[in-house]
C-alpha atoms as a PDB file:
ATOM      1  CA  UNK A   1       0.000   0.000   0.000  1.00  0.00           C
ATOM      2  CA  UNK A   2       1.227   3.190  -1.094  1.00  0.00           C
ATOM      3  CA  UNK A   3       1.342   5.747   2.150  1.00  0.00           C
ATOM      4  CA  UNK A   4       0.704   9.430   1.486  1.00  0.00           C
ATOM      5  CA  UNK A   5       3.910  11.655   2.941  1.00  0.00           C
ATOM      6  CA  UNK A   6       3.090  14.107   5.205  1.00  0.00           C
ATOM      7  CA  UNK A   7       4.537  17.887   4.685  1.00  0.00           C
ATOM      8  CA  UNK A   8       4.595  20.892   6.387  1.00  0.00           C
ATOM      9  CA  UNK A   9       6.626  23.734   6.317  1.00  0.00           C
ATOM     10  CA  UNK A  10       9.798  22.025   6.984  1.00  0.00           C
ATOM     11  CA  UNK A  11       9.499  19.230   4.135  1.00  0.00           C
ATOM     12  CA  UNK A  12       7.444  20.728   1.233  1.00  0.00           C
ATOM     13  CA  UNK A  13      10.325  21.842  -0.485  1.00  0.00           C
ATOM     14  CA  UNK A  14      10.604  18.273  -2.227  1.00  0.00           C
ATOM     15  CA  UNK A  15       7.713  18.942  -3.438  1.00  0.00           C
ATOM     16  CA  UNK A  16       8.809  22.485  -4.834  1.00  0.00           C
ATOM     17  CA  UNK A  17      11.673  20.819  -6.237  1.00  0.00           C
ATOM     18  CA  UNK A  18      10.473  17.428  -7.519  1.00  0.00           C
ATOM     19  CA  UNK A  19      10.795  17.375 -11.206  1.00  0.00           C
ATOM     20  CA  UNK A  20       7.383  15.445 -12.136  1.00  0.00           C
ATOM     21  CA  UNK A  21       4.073  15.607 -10.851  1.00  0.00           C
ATOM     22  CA  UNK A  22       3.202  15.634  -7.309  1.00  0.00           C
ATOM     23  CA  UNK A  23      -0.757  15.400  -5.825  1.00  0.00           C
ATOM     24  CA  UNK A  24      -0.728  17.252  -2.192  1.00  0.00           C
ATOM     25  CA  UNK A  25      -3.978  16.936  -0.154  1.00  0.00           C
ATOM     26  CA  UNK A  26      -4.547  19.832   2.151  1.00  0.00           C
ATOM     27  CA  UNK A  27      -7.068  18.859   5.012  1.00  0.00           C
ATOM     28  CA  UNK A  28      -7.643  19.243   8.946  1.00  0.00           C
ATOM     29  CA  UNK A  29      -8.551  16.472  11.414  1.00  0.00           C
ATOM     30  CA  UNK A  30     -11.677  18.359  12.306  1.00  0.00           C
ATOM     31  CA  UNK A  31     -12.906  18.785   8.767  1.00  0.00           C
ATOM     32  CA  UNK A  32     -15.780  16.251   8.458  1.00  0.00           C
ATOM     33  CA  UNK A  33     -15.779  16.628   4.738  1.00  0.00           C
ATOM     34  CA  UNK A  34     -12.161  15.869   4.848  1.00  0.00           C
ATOM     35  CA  UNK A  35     -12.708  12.473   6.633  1.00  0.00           C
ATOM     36  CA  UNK A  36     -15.131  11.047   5.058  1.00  0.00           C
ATOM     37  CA  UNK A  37     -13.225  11.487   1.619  1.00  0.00           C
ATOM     38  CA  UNK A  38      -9.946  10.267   3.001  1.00  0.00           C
ATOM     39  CA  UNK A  39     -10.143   6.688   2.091  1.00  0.00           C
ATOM     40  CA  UNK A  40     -11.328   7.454  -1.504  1.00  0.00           C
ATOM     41  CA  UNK A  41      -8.308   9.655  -1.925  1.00  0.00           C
ATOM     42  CA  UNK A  42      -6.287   7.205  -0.609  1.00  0.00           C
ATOM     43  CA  UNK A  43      -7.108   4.689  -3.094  1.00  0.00           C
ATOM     44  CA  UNK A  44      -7.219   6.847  -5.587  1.00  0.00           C
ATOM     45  CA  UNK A  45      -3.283   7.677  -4.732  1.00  0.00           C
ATOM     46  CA  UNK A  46      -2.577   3.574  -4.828  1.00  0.00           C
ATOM     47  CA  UNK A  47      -3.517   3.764  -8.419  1.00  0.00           C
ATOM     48  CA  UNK A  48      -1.412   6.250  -9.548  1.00  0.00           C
ATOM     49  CA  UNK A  49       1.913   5.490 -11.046  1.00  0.00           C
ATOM     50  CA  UNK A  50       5.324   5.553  -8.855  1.00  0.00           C
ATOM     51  CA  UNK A  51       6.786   8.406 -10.876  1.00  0.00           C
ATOM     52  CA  UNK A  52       4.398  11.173  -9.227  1.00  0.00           C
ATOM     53  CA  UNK A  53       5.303  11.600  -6.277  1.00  0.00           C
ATOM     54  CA  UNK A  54       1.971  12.167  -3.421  1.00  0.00           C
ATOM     55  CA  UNK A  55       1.288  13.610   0.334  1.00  0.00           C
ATOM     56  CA  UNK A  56      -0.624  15.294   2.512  1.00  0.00           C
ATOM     57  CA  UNK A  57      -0.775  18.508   4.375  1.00  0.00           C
ATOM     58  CA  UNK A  58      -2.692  19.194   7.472  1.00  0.00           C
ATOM     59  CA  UNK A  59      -3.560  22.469   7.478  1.00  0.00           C
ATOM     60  CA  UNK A  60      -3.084  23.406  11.677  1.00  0.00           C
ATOM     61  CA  UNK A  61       0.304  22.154  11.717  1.00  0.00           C
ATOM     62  CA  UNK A  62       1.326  24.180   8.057  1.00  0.00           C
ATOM     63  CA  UNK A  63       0.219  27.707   8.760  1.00  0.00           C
ATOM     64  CA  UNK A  64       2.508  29.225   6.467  1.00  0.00           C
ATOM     65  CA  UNK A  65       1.824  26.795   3.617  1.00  0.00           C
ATOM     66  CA  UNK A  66      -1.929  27.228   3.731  1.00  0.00           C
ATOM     67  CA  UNK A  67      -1.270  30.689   3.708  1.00  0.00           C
ATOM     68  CA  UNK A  68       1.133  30.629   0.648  1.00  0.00           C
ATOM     69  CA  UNK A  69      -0.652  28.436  -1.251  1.00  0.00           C
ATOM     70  CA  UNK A  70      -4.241  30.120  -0.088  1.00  0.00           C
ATOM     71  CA  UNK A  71      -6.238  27.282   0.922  1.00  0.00           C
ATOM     72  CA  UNK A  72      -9.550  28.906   2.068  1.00  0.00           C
ATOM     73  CA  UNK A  73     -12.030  25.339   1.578  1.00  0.00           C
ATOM     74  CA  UNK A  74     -10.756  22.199   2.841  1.00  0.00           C
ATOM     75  CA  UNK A  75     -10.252  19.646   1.110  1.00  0.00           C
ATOM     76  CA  UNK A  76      -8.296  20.945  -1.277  1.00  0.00           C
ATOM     77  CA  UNK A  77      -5.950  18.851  -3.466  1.00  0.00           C
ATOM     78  CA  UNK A  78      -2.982  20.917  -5.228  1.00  0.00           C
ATOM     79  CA  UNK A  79      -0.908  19.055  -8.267  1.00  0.00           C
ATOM     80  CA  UNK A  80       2.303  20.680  -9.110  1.00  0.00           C
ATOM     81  CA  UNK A  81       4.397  20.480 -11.993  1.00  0.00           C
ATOM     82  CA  UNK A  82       8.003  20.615 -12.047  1.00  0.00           C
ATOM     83  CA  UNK A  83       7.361  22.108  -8.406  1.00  0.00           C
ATOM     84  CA  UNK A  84       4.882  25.174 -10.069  1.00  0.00           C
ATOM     85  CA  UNK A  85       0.950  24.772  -9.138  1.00  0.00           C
ATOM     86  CA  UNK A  86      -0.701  23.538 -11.911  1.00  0.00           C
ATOM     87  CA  UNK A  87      -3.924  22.517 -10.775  1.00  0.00           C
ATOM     88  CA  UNK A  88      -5.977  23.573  -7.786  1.00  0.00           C
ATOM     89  CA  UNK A  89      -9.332  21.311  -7.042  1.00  0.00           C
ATOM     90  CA  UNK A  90     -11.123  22.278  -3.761  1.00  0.00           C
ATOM     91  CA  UNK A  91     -13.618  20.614  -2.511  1.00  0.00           C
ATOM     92  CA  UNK A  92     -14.465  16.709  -1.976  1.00  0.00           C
ATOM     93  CA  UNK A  93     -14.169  15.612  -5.648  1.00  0.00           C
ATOM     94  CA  UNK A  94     -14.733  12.213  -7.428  1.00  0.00           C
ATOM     95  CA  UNK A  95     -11.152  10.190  -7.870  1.00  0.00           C
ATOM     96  CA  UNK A  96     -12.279  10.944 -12.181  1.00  0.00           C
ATOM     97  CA  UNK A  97     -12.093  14.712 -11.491  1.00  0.00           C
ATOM     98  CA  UNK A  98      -8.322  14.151 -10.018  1.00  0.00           C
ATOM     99  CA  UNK A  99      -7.592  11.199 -12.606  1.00  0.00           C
ATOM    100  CA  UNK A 100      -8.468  13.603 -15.429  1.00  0.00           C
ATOM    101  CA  UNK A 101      -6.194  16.637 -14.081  1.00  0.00           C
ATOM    102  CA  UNK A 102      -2.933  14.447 -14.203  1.00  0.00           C
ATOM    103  CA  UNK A 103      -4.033  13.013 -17.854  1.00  0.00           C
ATOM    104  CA  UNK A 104      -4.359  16.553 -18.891  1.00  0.00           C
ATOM    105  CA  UNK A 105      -0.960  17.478 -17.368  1.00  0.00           C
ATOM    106  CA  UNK A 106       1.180  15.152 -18.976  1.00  0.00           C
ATOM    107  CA  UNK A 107      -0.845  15.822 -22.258  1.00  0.00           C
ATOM    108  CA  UNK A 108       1.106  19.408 -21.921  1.00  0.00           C
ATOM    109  CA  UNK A 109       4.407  17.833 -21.460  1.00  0.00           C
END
């Protein structure tokens, strides 16, 4: 099973710097939206391939990252491209609506 990374502040620069696609999750632990859509994400991430690179962000312990990256709904998932954000998608979405956003992506590369 593939296991989502967890950044904050002190980590997220691999995502800044990966060279590829990465899928970041931004959510809370209090966010009842957020947990009832975790396990669909989650199996959503198992499918995708090993080359994009996947994690998670909770919001009260990444201030400065929700700030920079201005996450005002939770969820929100955020898929960078050669560490730029590419794709924003807030809100508890179907695993086709994230699917489709990476196909698109590497249609542009």
């Amino acid at each position: 099973m593939r296991k989502l990374t967890s950044y904050n502040e002190d980590n997220f620069r691999q995502i800044e710097q990966y060279e590829g696609i990465s899928v970041v999750r931004f959510s809370a632990p209090w966010c009842p939206p957020c947990q009832a859509s975790e396990e669909m994400f989650s199996l959503f991430v198992e499918r995708l391939d090993d080359d994009i690179q996947t994690g998670k962000v909770n919001v009260d312990q990444a201030p400065v990252l929700t700030t920079k990256y201005e996450i005002w709904g939770l969820p929100s998932v955020l898929i960078f491209h050669e560490g730029q954000l590419v794709k924003r998608i807030p809100g508890v979405k179907s695993p086709a609506v994230y699917a489709q956003a990476i196909a698109d992506i590497k249609k542009g590369q």
